[in-house]
C-alpha atoms as a PDB file:
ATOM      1  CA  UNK A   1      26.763 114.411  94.324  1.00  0.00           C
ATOM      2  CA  UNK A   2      23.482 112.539  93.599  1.00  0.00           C
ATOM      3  CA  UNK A   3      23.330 109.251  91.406  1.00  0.00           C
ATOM      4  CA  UNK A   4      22.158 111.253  88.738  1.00  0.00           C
ATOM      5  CA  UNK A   5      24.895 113.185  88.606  1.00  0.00           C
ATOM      6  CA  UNK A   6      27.478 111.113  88.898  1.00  0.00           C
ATOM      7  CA  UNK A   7      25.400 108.957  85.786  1.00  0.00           C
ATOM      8  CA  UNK A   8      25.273 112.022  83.205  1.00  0.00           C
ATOM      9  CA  UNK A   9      28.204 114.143  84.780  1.00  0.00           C
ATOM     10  CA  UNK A  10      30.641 111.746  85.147  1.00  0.00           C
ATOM     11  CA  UNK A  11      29.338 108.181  82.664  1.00  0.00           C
ATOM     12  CA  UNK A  12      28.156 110.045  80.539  1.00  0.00           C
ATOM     13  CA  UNK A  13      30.630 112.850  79.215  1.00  0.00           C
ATOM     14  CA  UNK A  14      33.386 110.292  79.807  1.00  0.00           C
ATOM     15  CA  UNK A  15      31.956 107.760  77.397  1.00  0.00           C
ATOM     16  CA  UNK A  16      31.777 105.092  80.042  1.00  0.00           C
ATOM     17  CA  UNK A  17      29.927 101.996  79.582  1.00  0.00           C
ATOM     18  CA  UNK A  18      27.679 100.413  81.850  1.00  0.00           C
ATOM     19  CA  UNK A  19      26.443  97.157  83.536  1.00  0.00           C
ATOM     20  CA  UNK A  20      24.795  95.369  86.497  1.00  0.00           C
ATOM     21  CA  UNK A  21      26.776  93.162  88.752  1.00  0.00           C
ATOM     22  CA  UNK A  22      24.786  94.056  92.098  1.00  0.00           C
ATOM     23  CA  UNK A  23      26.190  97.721  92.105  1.00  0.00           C
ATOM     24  CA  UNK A  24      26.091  99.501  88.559  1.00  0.00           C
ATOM     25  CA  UNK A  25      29.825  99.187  86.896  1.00  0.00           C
ATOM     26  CA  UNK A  26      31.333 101.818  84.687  1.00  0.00           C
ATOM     27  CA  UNK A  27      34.186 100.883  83.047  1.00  0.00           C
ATOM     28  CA  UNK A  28      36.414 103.559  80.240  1.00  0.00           C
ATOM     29  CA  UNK A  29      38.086 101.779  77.301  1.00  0.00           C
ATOM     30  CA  UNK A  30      40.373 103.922  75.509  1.00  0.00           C
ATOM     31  CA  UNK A  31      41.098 104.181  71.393  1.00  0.00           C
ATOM     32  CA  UNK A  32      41.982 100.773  71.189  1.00  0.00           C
ATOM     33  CA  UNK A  33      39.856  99.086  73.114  1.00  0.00           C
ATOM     34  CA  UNK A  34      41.463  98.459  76.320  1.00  0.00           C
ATOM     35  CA  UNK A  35      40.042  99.014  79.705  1.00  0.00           C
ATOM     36  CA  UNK A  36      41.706 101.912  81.690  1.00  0.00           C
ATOM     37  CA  UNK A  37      39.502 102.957  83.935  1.00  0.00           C
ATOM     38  CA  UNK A  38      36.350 101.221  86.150  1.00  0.00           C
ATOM     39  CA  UNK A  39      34.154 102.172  89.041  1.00  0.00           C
ATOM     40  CA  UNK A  40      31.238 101.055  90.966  1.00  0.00           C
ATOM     41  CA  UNK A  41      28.170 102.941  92.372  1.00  0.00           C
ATOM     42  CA  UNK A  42      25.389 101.559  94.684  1.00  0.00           C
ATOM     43  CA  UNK A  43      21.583 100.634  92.956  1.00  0.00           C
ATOM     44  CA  UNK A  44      20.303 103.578  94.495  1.00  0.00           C
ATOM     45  CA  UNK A  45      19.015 106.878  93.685  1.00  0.00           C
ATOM     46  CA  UNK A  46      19.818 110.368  95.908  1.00  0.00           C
ATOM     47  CA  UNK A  47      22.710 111.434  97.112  1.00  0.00           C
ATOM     48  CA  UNK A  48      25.970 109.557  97.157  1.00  0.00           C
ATOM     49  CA  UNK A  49      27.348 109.289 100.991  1.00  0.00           C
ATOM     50  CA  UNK A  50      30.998 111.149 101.027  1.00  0.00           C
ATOM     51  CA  UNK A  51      32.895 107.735 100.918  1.00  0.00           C
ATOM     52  CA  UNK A  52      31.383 106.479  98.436  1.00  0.00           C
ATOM     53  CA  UNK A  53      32.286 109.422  96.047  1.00  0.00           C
ATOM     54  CA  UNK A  54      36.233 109.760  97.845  1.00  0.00           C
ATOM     55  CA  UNK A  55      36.040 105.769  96.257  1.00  0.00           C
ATOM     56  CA  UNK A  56      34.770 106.318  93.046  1.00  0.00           C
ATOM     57  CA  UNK A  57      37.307 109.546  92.729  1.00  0.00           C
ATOM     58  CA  UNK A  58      39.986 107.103  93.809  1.00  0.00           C
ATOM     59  CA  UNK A  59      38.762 104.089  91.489  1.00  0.00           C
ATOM     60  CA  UNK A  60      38.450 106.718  88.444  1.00  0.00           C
ATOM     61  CA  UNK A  61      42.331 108.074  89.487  1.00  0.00           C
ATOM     62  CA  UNK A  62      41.271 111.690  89.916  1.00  0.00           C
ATOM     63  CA  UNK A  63      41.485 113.878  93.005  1.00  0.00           C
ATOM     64  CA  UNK A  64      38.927 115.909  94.281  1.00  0.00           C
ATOM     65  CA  UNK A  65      39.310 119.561  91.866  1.00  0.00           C
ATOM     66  CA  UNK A  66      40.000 117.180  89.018  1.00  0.00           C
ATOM     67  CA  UNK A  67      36.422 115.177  89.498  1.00  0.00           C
ATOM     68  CA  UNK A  68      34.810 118.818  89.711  1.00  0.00           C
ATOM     69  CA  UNK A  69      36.314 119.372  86.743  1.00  0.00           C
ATOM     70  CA  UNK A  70      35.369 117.039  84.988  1.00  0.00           C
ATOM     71  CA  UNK A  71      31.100 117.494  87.207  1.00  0.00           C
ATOM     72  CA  UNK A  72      31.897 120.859  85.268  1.00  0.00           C
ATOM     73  CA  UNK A  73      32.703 120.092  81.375  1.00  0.00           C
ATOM     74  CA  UNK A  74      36.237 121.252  82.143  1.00  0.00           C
ATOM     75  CA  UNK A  75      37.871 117.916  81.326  1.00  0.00           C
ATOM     76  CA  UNK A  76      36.474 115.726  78.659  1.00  0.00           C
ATOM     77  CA  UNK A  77      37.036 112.129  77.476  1.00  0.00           C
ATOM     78  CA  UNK A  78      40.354 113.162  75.139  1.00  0.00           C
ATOM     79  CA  UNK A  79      41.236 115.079  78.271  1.00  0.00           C
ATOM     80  CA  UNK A  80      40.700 112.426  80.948  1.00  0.00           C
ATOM     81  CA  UNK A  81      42.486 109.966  78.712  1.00  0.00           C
ATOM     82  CA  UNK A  82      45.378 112.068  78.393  1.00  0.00           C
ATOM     83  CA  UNK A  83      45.479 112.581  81.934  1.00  0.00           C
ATOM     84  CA  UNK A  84      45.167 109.148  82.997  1.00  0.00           C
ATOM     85  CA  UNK A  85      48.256 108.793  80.527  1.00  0.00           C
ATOM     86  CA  UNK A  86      50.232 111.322  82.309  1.00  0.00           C
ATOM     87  CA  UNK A  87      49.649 109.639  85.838  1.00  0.00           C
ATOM     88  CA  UNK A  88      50.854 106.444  84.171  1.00  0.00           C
ATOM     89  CA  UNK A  89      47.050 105.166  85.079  1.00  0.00           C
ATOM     90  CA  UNK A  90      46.558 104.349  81.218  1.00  0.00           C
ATOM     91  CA  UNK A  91      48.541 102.832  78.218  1.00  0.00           C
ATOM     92  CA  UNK A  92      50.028 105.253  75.788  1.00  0.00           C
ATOM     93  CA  UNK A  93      48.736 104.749  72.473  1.00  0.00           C
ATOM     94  CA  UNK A  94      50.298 101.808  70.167  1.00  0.00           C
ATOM     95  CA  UNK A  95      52.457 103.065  67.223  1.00  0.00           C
ATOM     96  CA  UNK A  96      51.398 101.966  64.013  1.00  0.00           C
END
């Protein structure tokens, strides 16, 4: 997986929002505003070295077929979201 991949594959299509702390942050806030997911890639560009993307898949609470699936448009933000919630990785919505 290059950087650019990972940026509009992954950032992107999840709704993830970025910053600059030395590496480049992404961080997922659900419907409510909480934070339920971050990661951290390297200022770089190319490819991502194998570890690095086995730590962002472990950071971002997937395994490997679910990150392809999600490389792939199989599994969107609502998706994601729910399955963070099933993994108990994410709080379930407040009731009104």
């Amino acid at each position: 997986m290059t950087v650019g991949d990972f940026d509009h594959q992954v950032v992107r299509k999840l709704g993830m929002q970025t910053c600059k702390s030395g590496d480049r942050l992404a961080m997922l806030y659900d419907e409510e505003g909480r934070l339920v997911a971050r990661t951290e890639r390297p200022e770089q560009s190319g490819n991502l070295q194998d570890h690095i993307v086995q730590r962002i898949r472990q950071q971002l609470h997937l395994n490997e077929d679910e990150l392809k699936q999600v490389a792939g448009c199989t599994i969107d933000r609502p998706a994601y979201l729910a399955l963070l919630r099933q993994k108990g990785k994410a709080p379930k919505l407040s009731q009104p």
